[in-house]
C-alpha atoms as a PDB file:
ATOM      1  CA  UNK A   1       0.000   0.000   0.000  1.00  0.00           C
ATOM      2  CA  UNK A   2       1.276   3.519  -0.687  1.00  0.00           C
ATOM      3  CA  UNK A   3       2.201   6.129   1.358  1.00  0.00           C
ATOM      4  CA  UNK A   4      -0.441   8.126  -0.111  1.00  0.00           C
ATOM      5  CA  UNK A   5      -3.096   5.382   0.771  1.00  0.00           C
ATOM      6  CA  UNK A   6      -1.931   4.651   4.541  1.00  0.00           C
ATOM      7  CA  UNK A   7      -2.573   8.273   5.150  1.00  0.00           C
ATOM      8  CA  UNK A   8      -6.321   7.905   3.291  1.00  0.00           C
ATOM      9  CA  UNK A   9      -6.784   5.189   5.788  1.00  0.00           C
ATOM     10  CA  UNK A  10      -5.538   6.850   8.826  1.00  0.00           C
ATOM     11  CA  UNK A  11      -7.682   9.795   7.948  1.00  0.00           C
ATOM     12  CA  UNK A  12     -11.080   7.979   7.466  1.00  0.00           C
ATOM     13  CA  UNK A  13     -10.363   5.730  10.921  1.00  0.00           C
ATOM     14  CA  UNK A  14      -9.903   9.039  12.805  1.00  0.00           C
ATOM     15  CA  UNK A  15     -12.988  10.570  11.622  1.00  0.00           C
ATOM     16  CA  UNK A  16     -14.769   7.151  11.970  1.00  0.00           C
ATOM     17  CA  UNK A  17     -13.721   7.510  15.755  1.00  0.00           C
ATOM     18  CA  UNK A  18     -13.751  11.036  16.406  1.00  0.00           C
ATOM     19  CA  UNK A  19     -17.633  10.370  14.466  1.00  0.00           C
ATOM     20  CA  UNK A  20     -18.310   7.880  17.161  1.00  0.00           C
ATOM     21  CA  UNK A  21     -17.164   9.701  20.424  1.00  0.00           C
ATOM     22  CA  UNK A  22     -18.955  12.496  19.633  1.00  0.00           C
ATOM     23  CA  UNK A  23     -21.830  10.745  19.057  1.00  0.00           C
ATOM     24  CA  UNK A  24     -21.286   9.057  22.181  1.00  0.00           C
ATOM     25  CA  UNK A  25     -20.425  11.974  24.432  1.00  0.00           C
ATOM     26  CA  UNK A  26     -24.230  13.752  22.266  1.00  0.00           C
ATOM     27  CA  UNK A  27     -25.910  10.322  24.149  1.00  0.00           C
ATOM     28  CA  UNK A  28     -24.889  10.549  27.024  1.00  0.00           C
ATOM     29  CA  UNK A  29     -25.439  14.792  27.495  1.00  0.00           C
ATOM     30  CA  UNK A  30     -28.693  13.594  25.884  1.00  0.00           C
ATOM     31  CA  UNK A  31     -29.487  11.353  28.578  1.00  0.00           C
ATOM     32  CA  UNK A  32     -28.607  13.632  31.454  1.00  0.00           C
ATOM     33  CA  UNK A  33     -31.042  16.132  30.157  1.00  0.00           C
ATOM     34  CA  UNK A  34     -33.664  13.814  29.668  1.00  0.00           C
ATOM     35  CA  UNK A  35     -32.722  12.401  33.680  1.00  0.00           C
ATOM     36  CA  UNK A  36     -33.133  15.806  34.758  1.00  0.00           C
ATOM     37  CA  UNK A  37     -36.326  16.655  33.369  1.00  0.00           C
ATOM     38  CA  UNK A  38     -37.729  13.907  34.691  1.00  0.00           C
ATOM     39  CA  UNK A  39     -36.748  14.293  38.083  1.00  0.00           C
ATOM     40  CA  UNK A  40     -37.812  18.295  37.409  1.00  0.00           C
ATOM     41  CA  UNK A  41     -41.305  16.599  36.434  1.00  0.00           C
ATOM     42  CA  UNK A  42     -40.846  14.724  39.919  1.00  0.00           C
ATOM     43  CA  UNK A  43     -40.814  17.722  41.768  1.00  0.00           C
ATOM     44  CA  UNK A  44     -43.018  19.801  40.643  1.00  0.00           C
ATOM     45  CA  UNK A  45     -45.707  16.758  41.120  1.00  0.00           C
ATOM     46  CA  UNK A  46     -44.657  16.548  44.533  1.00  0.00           C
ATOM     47  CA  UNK A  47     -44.779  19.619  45.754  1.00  0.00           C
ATOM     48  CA  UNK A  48     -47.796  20.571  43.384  1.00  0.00           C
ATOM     49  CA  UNK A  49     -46.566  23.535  41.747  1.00  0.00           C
ATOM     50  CA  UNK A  50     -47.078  22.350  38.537  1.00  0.00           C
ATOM     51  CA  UNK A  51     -50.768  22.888  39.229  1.00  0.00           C
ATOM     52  CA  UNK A  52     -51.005  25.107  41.853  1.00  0.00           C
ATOM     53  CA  UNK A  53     -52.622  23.186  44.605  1.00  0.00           C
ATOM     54  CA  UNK A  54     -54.578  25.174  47.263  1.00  0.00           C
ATOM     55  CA  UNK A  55     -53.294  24.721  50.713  1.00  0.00           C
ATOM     56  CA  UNK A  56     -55.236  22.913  53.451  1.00  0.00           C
ATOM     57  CA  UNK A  57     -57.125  26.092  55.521  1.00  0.00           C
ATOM     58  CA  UNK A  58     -55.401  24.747  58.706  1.00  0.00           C
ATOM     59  CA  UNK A  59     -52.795  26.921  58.738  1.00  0.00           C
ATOM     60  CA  UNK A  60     -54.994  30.180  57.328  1.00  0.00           C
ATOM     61  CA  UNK A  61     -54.158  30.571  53.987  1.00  0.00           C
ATOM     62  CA  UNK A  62     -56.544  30.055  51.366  1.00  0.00           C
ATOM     63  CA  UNK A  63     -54.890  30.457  48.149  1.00  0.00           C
ATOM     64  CA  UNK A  64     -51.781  28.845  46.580  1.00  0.00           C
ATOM     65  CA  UNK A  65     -49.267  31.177  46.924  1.00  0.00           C
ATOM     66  CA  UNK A  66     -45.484  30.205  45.198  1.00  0.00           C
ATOM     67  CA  UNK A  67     -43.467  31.911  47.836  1.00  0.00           C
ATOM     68  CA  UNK A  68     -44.974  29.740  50.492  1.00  0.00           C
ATOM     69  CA  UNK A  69     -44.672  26.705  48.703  1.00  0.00           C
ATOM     70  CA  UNK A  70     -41.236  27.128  48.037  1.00  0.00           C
ATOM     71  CA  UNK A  71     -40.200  27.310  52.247  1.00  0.00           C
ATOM     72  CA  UNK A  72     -42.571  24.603  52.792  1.00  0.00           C
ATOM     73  CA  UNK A  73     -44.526  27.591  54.433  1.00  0.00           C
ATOM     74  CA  UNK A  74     -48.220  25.760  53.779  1.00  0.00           C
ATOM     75  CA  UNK A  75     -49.656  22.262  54.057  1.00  0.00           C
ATOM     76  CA  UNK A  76     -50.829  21.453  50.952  1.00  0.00           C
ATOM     77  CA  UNK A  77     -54.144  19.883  49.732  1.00  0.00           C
ATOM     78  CA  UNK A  78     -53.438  17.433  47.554  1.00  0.00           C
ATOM     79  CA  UNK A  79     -49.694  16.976  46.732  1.00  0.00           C
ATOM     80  CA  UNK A  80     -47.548  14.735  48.367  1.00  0.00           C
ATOM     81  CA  UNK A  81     -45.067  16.651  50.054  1.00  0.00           C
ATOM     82  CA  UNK A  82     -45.555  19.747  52.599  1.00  0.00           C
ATOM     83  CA  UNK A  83     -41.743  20.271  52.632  1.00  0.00           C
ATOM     84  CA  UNK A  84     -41.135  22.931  49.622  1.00  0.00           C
ATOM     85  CA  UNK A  85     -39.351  23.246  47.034  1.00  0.00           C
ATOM     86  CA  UNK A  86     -36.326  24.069  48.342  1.00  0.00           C
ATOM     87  CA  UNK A  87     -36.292  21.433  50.618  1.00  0.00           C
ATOM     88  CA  UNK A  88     -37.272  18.969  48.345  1.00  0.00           C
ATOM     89  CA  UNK A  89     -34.667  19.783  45.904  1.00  0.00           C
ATOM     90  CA  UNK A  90     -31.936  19.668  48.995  1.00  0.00           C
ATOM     91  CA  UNK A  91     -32.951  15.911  49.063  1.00  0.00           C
ATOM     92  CA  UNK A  92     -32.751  14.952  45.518  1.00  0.00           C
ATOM     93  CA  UNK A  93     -28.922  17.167  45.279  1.00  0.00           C
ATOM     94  CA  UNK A  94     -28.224  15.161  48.271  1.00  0.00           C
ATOM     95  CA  UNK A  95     -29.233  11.502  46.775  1.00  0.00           C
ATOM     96  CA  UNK A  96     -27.790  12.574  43.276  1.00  0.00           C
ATOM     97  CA  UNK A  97     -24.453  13.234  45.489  1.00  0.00           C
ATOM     98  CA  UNK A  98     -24.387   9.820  47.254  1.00  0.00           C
ATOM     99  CA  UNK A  99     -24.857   7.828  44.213  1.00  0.00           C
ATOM    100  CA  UNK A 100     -21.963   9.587  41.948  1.00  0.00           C
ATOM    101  CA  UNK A 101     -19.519   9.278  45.044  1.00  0.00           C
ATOM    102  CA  UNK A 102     -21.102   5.676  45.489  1.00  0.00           C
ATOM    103  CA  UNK A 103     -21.614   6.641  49.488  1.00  0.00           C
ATOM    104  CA  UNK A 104     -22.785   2.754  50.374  1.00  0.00           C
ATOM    105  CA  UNK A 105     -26.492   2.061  52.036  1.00  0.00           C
ATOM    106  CA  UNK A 106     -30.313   2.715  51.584  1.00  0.00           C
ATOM    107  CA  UNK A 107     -31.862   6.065  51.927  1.00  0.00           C
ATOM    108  CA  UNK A 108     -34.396   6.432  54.856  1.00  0.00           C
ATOM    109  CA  UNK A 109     -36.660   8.816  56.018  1.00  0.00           C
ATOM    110  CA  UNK A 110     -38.993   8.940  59.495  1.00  0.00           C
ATOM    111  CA  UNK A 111     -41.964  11.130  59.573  1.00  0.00           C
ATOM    112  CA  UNK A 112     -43.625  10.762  55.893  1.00  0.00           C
ATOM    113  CA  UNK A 113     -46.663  11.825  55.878  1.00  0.00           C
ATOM    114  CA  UNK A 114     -47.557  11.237  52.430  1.00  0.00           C
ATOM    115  CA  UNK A 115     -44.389  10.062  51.155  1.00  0.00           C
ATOM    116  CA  UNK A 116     -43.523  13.144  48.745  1.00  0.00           C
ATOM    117  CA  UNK A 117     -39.670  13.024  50.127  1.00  0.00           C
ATOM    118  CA  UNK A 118     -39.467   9.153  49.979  1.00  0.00           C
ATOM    119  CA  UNK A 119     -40.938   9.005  46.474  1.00  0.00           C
ATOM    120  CA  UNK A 120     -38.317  11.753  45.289  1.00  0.00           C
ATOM    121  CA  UNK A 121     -35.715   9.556  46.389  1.00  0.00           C
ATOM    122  CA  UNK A 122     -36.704   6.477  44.725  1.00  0.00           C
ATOM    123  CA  UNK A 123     -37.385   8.409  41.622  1.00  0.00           C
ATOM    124  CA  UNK A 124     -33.588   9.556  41.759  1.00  0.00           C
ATOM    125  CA  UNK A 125     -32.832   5.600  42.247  1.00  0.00           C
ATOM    126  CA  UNK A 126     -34.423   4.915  39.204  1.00  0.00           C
ATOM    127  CA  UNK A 127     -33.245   8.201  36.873  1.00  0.00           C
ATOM    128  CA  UNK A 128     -29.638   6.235  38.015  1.00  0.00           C
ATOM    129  CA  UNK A 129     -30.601   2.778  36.881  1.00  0.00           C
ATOM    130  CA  UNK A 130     -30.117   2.185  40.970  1.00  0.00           C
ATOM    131  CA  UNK A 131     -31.053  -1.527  41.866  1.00  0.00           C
ATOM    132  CA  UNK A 132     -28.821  -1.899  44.959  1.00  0.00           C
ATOM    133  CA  UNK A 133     -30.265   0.278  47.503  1.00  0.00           C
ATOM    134  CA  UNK A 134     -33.702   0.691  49.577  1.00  0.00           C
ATOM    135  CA  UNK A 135     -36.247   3.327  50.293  1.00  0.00           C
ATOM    136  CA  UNK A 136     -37.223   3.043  53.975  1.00  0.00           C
ATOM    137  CA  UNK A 137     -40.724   4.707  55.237  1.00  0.00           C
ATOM    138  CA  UNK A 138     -40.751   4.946  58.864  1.00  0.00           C
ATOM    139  CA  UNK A 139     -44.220   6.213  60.408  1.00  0.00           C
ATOM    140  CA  UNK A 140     -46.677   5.955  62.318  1.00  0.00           C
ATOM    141  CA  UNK A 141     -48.825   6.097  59.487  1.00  0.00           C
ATOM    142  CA  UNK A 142     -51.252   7.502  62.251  1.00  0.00           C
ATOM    143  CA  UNK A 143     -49.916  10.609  62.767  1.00  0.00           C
ATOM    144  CA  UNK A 144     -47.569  12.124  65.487  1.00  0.00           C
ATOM    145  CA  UNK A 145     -47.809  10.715  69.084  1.00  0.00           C
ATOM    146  CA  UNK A 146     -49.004  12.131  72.290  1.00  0.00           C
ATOM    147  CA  UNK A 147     -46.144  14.274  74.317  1.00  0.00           C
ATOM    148  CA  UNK A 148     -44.421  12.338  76.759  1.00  0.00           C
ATOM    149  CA  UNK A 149     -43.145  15.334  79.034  1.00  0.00           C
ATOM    150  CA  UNK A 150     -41.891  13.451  81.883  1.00  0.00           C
ATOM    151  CA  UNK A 151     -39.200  12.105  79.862  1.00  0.00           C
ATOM    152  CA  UNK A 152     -39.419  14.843  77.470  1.00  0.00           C
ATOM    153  CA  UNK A 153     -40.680  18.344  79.065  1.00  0.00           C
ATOM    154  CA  UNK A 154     -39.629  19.926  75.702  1.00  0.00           C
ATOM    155  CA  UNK A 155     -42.462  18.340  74.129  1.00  0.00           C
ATOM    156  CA  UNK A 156     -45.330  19.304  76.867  1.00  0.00           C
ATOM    157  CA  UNK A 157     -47.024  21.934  75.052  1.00  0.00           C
ATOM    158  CA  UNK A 158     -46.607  20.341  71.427  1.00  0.00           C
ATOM    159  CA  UNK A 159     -49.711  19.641  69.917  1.00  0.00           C
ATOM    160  CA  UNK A 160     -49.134  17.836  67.136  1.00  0.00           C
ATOM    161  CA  UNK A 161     -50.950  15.325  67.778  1.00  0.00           C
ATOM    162  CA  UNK A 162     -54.248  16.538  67.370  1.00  0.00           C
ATOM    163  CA  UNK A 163     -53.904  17.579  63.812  1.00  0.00           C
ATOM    164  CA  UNK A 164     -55.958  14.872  61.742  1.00  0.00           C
ATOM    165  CA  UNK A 165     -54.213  16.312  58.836  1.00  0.00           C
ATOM    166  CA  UNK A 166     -50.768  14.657  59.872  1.00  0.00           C
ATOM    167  CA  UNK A 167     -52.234  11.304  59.969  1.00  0.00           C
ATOM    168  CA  UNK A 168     -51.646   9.809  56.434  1.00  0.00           C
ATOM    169  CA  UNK A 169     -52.438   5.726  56.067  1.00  0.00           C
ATOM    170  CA  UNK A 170     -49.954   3.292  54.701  1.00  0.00           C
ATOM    171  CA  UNK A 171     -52.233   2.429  52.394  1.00  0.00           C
ATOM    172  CA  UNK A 172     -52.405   5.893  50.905  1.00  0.00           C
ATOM    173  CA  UNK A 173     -48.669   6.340  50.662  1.00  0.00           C
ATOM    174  CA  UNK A 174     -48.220   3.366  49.022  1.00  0.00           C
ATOM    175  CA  UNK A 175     -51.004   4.395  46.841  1.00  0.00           C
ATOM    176  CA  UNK A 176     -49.151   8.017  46.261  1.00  0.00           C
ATOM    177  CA  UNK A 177     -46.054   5.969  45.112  1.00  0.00           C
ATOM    178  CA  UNK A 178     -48.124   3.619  42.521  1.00  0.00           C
ATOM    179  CA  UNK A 179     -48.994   7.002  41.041  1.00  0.00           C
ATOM    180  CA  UNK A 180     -45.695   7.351  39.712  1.00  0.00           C
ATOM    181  CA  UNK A 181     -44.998   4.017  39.037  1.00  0.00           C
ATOM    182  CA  UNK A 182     -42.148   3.947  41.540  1.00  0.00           C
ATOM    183  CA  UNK A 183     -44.097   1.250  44.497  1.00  0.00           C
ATOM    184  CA  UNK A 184     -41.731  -2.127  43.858  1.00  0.00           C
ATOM    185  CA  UNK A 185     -39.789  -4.322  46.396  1.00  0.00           C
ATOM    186  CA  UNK A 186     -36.750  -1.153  46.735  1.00  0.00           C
ATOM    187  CA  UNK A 187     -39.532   0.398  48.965  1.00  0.00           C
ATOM    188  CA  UNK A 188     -39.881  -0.942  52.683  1.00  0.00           C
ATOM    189  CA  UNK A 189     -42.267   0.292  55.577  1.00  0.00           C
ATOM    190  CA  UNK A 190     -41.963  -0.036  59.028  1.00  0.00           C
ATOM    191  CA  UNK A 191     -45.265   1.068  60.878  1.00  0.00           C
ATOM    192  CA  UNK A 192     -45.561   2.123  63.958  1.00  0.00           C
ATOM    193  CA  UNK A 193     -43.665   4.071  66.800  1.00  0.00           C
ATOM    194  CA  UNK A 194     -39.947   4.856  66.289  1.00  0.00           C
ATOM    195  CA  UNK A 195     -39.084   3.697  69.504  1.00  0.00           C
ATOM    196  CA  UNK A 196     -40.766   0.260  69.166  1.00  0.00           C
ATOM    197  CA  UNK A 197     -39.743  -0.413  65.065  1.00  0.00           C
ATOM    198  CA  UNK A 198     -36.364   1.730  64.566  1.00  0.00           C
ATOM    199  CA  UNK A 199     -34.218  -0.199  67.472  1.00  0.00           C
ATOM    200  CA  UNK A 200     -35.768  -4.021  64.929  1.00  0.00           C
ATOM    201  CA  UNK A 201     -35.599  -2.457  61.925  1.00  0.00           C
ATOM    202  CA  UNK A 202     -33.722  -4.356  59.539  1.00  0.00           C
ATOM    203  CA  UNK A 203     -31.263  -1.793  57.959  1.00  0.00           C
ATOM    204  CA  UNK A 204     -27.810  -2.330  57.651  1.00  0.00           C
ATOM    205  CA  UNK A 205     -26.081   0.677  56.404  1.00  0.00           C
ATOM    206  CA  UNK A 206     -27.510   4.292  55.267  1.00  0.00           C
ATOM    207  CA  UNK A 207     -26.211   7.127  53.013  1.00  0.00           C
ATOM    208  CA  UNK A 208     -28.752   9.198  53.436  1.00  0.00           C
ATOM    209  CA  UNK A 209     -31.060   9.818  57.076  1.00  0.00           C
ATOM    210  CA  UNK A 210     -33.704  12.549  57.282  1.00  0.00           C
ATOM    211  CA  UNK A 211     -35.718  13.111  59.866  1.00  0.00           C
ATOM    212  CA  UNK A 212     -38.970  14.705  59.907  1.00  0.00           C
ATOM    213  CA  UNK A 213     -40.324  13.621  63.088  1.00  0.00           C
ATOM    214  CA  UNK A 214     -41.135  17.599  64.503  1.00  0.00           C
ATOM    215  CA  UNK A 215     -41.292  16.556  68.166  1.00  0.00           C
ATOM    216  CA  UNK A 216     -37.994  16.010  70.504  1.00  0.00           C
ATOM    217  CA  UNK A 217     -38.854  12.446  70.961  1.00  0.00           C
ATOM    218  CA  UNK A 218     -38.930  11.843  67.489  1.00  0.00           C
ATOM    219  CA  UNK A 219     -35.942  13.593  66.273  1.00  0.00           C
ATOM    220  CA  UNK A 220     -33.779  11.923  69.350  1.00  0.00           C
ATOM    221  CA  UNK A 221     -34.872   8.385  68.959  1.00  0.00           C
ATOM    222  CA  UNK A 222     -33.641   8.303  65.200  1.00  0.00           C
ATOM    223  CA  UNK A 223     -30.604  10.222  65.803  1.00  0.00           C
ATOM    224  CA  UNK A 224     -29.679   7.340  68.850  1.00  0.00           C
ATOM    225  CA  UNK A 225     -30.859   4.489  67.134  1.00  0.00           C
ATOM    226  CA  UNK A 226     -29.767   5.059  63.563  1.00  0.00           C
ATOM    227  CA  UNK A 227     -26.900   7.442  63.602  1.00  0.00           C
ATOM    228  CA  UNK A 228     -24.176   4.741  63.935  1.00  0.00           C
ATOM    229  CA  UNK A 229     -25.597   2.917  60.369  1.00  0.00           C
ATOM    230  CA  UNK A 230     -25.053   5.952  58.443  1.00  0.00           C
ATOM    231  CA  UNK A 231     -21.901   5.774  56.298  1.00  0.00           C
ATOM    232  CA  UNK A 232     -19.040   8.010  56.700  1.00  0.00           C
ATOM    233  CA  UNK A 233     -19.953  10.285  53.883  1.00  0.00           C
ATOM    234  CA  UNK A 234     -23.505   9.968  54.648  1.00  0.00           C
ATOM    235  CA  UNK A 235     -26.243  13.229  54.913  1.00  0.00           C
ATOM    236  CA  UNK A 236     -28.371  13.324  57.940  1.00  0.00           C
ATOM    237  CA  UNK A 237     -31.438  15.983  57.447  1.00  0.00           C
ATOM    238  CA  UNK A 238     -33.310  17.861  59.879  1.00  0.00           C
ATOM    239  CA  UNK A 239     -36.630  19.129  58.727  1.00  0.00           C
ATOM    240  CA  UNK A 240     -38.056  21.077  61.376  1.00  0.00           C
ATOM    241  CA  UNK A 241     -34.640  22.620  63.110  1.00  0.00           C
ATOM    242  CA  UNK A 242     -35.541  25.799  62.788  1.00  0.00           C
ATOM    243  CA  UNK A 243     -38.864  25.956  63.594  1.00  0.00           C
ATOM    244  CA  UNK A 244     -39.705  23.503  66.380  1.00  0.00           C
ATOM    245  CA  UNK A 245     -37.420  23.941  69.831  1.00  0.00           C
ATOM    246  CA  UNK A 246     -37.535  20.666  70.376  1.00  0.00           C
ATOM    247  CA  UNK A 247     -36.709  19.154  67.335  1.00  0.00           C
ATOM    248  CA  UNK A 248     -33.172  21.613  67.155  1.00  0.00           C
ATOM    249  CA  UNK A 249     -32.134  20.796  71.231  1.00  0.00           C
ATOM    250  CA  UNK A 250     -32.980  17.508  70.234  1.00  0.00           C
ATOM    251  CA  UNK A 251     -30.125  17.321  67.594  1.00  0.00           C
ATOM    252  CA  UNK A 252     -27.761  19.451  70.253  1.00  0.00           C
ATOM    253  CA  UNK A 253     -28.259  17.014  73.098  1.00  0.00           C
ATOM    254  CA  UNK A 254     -27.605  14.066  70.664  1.00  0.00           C
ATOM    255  CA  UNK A 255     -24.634  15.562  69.477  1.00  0.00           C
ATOM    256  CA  UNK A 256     -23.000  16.903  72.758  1.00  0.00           C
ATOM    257  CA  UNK A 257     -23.598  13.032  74.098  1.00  0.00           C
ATOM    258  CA  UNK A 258     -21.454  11.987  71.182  1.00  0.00           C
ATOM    259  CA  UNK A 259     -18.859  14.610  71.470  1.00  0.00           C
ATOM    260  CA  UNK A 260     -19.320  15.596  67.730  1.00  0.00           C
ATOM    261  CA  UNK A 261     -19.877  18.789  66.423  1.00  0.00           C
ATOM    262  CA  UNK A 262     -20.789  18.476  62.373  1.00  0.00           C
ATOM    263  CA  UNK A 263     -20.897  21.403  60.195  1.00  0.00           C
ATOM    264  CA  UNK A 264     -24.729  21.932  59.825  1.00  0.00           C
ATOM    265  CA  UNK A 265     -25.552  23.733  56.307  1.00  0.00           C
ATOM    266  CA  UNK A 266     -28.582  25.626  55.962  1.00  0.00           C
ATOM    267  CA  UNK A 267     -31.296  24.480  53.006  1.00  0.00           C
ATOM    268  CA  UNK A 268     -34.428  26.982  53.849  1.00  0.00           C
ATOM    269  CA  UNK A 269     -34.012  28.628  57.026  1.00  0.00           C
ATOM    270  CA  UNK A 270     -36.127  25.365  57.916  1.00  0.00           C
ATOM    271  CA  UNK A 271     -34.602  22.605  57.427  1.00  0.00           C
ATOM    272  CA  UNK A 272     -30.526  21.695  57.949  1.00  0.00           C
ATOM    273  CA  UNK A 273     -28.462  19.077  56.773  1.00  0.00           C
ATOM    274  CA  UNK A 274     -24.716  17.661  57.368  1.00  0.00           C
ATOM    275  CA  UNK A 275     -22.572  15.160  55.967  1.00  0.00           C
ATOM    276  CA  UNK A 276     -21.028  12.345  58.194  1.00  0.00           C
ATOM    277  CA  UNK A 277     -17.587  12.664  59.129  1.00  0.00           C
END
C-alpha cells in the first residue's frame, strides 16, 4: 500500500472515531437532560406547583401562593409533600451526590406523611438505573404521638398530635407511590412508633437519614438508634430545626452526648443538613 493510501486510511479511521465519540459523548449529554427533566417533572408533582394546589385552611391561607410553597410555608391539599421546594430539591442534590460518590447504604426517612420526600428519592434511584439500595418509610402512618413530658418536658405543650391532617395511612402512601410508578420491592415500611420499630428495623447501612419527626422524641430516637448505620460520607437531614425547639435541642443534646460537632448547612431557614464525618 502507498504512502499516499496509509494516510487515506488513517484519515477515514480518525474521523470514523472522532464520528463515534462524539456521538457518544451527544448520548450521554442527551441522557442527562432527559434524567433531569424527569426528576424536574418529579418535583413539581410533589410539591404541586405544577398545578397550583390550594393549601389545606389549617394553617390560614386560602390560596396557593409560590413563595410559600417554596419554604414549605403551607400544608398542601393534595400533593404529596408539605416540605417545599427548596427542601425537596436539597434531598434529591443530596441523593444525586451519594450515588456519583457511590456513598454505600439505603436512603431512609422517618416522619412521611404522604411520602412526597421518599418518592423523590426512589425516583432519583431509578433516573440512576439504581437496583442496589432501599427506600425506607418509617411512620406511624397515624400521625404524630401524644407528648411524653416526663421524659421529654420539651415536648409538653406540642400539639401535634391533634392535627388529623398529619395522619396519612400506609395504604395511601403506598397508593401516592403507585402514582408514579415507583411502588416495587426497593420500597420498605416499618409502621408504627420509632421507639418500638427503629431499634428491629432491619437496615444495615444508610447514606442518606432525614428526619422529619417535629417533636424532641422523634428527632432523638432516630438520631440514637440510627446514627451509627449511616456511612461516613452519609447526609443526615433535619426538617423542622428551625422551627420547632424541640426538634433543634434535640439534635444538640444528641450531638454533645457523642462529642461531635458536624458542620450543619442551611437548606431553607427550615430545614438543615450535614454530611457524616
Amino acid at each position: 500500500m502507498s504512502e499516499l493510501s496509509h494516510a487515506l486510511t488513517r484519515t477515514v479511521l480518525n474521523i470514523g472515531t472522532f464520528g463515534y465519540f462524539n456521538k457518544h459523548r451527544q448520548a450521554r449529554n442527551d441522557f442527562r437532560r432527559i434524567r433531569a427533566s424527569y426528576l424536574d417533572l418529579i418535583e413539581g408533582c410533589l410539591t404541586g406547583v405544577i398545578y397550583e394546589d390550594v393549601p389545606l385552611t389549617v394553617l390560614g391561607q386560602q390560596h396557593y401562593d409560590a413563595k410559600l410553597r417554596e419554604y414549605g410555608w403551607d400544608w398542601p391539599s393534595k400533593a404529596h409533600t408539605m416540605i417545599g421546594v427548596k427542601r425537596l430539591a436539597n434531598v434529591r442534590t443530596l441523593a444525586e451526590d451519594l450515588i456519583n460518590k457511590r456513598v454505600a447504604g439505603d436512603f431512609m426517612e422517618t416522619g412521611v406523611w404522604r411520602g412526597g420526600a421518599c418518592i423523590m428519592m426512589r425516583a432519583v434511584l431509578a433516573a440512576y438505573s439504581v437496583n442496589d439500595r432501599r427506600v425506607w418509610l418509617a411512620d406511624s402512618f397515624e400521625g404524630l404521638p401524644v407528648p411524653s413530658p416526663d421524659r421529654y418536658p420539651l415536648d409538653a405543650n406540642e400539639k401535634f398530635h391533634e392535627y388529623k391532617e398529619l395522619a396519612v395511612s400506609v395504604e395511601q402512601v403506598k397508593k401516592n407511590f403507585q402514582k408514579y410508578n415507583l411502588l416495587d420491592s426497593q420500597v420498605s415500611f416499618l409502621k408504627g412508633w420509632f421507639k418500638d420499630t427503629l431499634p428491629i428495623a432491619p437496615v444495615e447501612k444508610l447514606a442518606l437519614l432525614r428526619l422529619d419527626g417535629d417533636l424532641y422524641e422523634s428527632t432523638i430516637t432516630p438520631l440514637e438508634v440510627l446514627y451509627d448505620r449511616v456511612s461516613a460520607g452519609g447526609y443526615v437531614i433535619v426538617d423542622d430545626y428551625h422551627v420547632v425547639n424541640g426538634c433543634r435541642q434535640a439534635v444538640h443534646d444528641f450531638c454533645a452526648a457523642r462529642g461531635i460537632s458536624p458542620a450543619m448547612v442551611e437548606i431553607d431557614g427550615v430545614g438543615i443538613y450535614w454530611q457524616k464525618a
